[in-house]
PDB file of N, CA and C in Angstrom:
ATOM      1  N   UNK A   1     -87.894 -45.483  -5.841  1.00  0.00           N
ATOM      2  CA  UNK A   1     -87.440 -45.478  -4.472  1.00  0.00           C
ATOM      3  C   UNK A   1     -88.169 -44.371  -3.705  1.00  0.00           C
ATOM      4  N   UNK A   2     -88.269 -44.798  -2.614  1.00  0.00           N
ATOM      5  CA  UNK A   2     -88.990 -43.734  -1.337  1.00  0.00           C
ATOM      6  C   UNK A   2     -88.188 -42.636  -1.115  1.00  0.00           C
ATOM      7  N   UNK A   3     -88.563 -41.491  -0.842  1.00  0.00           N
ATOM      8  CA  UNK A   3     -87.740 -40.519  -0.286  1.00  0.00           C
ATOM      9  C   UNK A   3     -87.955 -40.845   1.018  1.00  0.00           C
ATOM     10  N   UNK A   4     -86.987 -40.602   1.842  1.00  0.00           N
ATOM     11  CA  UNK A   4     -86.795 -40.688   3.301  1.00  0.00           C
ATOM     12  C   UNK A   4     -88.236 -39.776   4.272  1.00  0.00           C
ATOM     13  N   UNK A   5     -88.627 -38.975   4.095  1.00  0.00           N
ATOM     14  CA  UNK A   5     -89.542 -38.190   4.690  1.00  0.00           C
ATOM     15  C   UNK A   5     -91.140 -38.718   3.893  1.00  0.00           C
ATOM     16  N   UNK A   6     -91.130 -39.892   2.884  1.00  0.00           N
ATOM     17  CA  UNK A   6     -92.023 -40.286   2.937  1.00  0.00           C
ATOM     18  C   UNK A   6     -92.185 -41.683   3.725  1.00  0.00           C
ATOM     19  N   UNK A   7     -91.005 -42.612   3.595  1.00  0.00           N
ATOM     20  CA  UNK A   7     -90.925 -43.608   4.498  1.00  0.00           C
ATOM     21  C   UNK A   7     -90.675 -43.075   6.140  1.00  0.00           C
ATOM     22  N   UNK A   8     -90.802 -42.227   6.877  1.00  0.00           N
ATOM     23  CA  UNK A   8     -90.718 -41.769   8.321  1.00  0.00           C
ATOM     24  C   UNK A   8     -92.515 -41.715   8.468  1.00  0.00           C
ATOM     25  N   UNK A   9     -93.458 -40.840   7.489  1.00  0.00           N
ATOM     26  CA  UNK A   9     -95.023 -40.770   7.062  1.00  0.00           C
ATOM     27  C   UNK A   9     -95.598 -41.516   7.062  1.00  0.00           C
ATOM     28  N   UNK A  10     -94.699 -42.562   6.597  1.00  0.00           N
ATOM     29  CA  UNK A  10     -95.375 -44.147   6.463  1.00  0.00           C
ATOM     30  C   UNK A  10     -94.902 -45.153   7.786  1.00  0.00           C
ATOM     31  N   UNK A  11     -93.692 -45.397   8.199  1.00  0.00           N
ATOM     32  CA  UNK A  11     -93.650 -45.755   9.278  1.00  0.00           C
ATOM     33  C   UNK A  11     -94.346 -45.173  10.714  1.00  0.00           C
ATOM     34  N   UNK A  12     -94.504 -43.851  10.500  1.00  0.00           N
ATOM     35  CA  UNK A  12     -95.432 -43.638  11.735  1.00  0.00           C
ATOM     36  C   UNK A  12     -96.739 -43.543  11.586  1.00  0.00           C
ATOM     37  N   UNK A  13     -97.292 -43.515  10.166  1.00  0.00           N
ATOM     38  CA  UNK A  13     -98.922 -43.984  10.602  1.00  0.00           C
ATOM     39  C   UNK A  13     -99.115 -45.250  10.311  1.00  0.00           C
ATOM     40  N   UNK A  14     -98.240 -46.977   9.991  1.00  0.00           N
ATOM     41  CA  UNK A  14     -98.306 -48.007  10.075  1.00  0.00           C
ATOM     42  C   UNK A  14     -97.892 -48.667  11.313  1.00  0.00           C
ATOM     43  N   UNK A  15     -97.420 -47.405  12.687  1.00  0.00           N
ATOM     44  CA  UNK A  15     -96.412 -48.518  13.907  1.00  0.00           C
ATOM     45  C   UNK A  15     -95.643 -49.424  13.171  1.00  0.00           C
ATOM     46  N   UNK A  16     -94.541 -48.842  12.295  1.00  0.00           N
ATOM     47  CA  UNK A  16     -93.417 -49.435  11.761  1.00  0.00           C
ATOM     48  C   UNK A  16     -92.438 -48.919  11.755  1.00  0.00           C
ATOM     49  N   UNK A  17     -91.124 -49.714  11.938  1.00  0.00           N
ATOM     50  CA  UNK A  17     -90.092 -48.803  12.121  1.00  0.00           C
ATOM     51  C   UNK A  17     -89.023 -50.207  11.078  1.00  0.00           C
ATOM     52  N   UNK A  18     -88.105 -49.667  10.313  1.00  0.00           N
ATOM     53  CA  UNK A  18     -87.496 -50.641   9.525  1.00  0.00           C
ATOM     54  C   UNK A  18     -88.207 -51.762   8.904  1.00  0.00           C
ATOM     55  N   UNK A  19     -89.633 -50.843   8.620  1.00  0.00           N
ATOM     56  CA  UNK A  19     -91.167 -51.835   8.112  1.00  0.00           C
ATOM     57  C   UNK A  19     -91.095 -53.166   8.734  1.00  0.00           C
ATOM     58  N   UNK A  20     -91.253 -52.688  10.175  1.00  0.00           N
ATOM     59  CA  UNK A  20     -91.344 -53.885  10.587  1.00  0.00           C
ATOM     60  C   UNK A  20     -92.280 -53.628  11.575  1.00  0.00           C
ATOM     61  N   UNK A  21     -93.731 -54.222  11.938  1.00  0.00           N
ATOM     62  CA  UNK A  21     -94.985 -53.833  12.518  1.00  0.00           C
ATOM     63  C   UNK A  21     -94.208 -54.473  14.295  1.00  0.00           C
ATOM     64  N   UNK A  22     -94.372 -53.240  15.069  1.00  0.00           N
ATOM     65  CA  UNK A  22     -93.828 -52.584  16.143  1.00  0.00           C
ATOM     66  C   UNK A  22     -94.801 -53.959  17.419  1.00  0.00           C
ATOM     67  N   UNK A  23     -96.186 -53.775  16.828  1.00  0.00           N
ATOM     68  CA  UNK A  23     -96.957 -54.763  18.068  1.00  0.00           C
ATOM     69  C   UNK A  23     -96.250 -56.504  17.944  1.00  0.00           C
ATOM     70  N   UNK A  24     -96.063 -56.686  16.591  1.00  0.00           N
ATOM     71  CA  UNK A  24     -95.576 -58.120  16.455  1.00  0.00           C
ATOM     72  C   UNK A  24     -94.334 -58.445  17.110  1.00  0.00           C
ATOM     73  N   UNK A  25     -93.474 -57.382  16.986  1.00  0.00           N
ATOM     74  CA  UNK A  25     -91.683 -57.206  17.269  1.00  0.00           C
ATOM     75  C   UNK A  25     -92.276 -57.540  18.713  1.00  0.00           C
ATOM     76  N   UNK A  26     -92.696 -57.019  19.660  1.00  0.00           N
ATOM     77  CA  UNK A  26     -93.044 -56.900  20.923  1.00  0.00           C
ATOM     78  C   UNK A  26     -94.232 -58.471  21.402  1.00  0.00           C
ATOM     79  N   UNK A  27     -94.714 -58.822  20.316  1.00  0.00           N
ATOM     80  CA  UNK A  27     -95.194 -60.213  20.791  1.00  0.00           C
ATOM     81  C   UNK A  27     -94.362 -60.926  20.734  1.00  0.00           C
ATOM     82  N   UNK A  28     -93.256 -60.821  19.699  1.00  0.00           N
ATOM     83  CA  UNK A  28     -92.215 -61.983  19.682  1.00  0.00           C
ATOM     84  C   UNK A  28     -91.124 -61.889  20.692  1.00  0.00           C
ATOM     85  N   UNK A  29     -90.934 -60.580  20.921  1.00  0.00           N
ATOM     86  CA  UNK A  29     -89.956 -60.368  21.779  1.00  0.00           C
ATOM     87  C   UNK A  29     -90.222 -61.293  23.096  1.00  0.00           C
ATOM     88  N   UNK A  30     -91.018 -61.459  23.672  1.00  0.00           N
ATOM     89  CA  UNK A  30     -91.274 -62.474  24.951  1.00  0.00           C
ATOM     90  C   UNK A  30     -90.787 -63.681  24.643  1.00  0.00           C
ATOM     91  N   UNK A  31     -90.921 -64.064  23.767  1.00  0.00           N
ATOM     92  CA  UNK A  31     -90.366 -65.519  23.621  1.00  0.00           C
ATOM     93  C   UNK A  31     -89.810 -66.190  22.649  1.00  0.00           C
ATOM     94  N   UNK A  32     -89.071 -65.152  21.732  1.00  0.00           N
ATOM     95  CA  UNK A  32     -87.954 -65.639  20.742  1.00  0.00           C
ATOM     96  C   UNK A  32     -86.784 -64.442  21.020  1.00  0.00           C
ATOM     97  N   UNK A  33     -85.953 -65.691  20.838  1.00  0.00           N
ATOM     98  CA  UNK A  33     -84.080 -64.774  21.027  1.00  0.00           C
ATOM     99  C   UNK A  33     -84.204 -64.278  19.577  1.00  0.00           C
ATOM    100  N   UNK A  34     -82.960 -63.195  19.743  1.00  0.00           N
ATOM    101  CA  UNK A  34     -82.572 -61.972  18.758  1.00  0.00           C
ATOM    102  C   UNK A  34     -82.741 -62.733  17.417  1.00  0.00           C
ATOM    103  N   UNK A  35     -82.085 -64.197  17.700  1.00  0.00           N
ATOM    104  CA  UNK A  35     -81.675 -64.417  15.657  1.00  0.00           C
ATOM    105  C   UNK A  35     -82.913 -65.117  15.696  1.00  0.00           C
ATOM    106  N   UNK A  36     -84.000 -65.614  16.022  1.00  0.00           N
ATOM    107  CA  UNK A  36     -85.454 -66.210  15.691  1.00  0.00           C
ATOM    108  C   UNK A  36     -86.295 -64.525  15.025  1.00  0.00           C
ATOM    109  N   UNK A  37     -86.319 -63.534  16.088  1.00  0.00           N
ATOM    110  CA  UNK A  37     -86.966 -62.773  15.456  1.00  0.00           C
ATOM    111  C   UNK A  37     -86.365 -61.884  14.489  1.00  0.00           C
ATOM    112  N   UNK A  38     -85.333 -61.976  14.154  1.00  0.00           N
ATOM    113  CA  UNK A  38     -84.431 -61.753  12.711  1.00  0.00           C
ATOM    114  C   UNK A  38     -85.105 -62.215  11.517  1.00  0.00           C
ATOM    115  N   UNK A  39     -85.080 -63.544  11.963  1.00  0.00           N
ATOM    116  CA  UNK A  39     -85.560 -64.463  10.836  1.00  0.00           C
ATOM    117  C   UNK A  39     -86.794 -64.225  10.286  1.00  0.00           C
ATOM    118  N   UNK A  40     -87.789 -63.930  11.105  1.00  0.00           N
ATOM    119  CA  UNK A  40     -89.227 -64.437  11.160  1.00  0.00           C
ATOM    120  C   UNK A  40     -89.296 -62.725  10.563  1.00  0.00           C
ATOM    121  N   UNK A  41     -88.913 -61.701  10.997  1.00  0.00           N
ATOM    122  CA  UNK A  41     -89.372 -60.730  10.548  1.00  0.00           C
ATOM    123  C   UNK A  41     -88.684 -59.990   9.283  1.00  0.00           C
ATOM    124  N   UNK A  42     -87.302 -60.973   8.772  1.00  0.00           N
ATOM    125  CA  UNK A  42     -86.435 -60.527   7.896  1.00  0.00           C
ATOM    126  C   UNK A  42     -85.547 -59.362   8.078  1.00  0.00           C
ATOM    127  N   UNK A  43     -84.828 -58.868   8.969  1.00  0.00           N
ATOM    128  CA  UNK A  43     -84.177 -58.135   9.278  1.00  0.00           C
ATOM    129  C   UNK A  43     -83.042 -58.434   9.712  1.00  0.00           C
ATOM    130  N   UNK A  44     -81.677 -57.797  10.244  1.00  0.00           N
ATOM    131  CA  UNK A  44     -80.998 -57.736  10.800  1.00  0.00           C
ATOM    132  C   UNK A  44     -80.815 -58.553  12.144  1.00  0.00           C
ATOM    133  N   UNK A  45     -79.781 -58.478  12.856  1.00  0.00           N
ATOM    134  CA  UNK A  45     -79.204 -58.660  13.944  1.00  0.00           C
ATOM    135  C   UNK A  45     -79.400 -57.521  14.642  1.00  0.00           C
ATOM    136  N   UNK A  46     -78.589 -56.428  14.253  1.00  0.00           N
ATOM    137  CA  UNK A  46     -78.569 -55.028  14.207  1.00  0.00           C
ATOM    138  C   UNK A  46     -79.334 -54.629  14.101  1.00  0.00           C
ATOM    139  N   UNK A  47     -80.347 -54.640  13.474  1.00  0.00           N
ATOM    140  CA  UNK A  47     -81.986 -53.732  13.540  1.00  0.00           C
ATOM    141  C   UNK A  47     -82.639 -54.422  14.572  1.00  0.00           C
ATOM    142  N   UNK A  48     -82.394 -55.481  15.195  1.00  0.00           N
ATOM    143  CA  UNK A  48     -83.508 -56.368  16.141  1.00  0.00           C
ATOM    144  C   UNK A  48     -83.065 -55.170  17.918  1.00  0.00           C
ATOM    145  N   UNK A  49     -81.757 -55.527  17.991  1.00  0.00           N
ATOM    146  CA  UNK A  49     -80.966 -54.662  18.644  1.00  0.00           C
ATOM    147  C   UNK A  49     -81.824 -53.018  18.831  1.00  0.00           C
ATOM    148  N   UNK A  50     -81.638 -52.454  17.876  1.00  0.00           N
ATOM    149  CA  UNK A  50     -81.685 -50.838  17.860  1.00  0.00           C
ATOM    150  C   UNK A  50     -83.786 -51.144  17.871  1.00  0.00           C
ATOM    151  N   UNK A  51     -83.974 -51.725  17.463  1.00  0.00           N
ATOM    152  CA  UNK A  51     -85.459 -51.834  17.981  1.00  0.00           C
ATOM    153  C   UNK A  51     -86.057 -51.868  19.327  1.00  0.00           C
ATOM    154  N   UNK A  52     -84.959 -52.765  20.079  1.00  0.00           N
ATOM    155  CA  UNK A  52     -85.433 -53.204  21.270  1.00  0.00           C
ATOM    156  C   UNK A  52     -85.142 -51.827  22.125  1.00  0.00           C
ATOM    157  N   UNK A  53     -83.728 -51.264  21.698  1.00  0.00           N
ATOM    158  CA  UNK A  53     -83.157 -50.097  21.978  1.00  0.00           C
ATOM    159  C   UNK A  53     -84.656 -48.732  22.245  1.00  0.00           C
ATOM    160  N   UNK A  54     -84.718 -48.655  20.838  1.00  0.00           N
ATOM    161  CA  UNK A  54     -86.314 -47.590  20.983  1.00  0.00           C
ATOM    162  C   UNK A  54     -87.698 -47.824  21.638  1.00  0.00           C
ATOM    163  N   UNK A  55     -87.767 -49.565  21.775  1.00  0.00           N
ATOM    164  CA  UNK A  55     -89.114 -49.642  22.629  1.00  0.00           C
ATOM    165  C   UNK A  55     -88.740 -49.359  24.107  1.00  0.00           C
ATOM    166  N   UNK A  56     -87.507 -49.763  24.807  1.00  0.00           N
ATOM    167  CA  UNK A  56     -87.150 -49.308  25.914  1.00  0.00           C
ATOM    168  C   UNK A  56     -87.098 -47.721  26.582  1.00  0.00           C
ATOM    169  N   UNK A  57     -86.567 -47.152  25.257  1.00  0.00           N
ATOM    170  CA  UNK A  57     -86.894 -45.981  25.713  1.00  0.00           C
ATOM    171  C   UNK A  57     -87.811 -44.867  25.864  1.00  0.00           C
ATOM    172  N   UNK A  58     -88.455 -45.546  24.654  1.00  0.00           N
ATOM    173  CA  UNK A  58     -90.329 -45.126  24.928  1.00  0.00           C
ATOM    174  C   UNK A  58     -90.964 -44.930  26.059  1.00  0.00           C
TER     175      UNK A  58
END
């Protein structure tokens, strides 16, 4: 298992966050609802959410 401060190392020099590549989340976001890009990227409900949450506030 990862220690936490190596998966934060790795999510920020891959643009990943819940290993999930940040440019794709944001191509899909235009034109798939929450539970399509759930699916497609294997995640949550809840992580799709708190994603959209951090690109906004960027």
């Amino acid at each position: 298992m990862m220690r936490s401060a190596d998966k934060q190392w790795h999510s920020h020099h891959q643009n990943e966050v819940f290993g999930v590549n940040l440019h794709k989340f944001m191509e899909m976001e235009g034109h798939a609802n929450h539970m399509e890009i759930a699916q497609e990227l294997g995640i949550s409900l809840g992580e799709v959410k708190m994603l959209k949450k951090k690109i906004t506030r960027a």
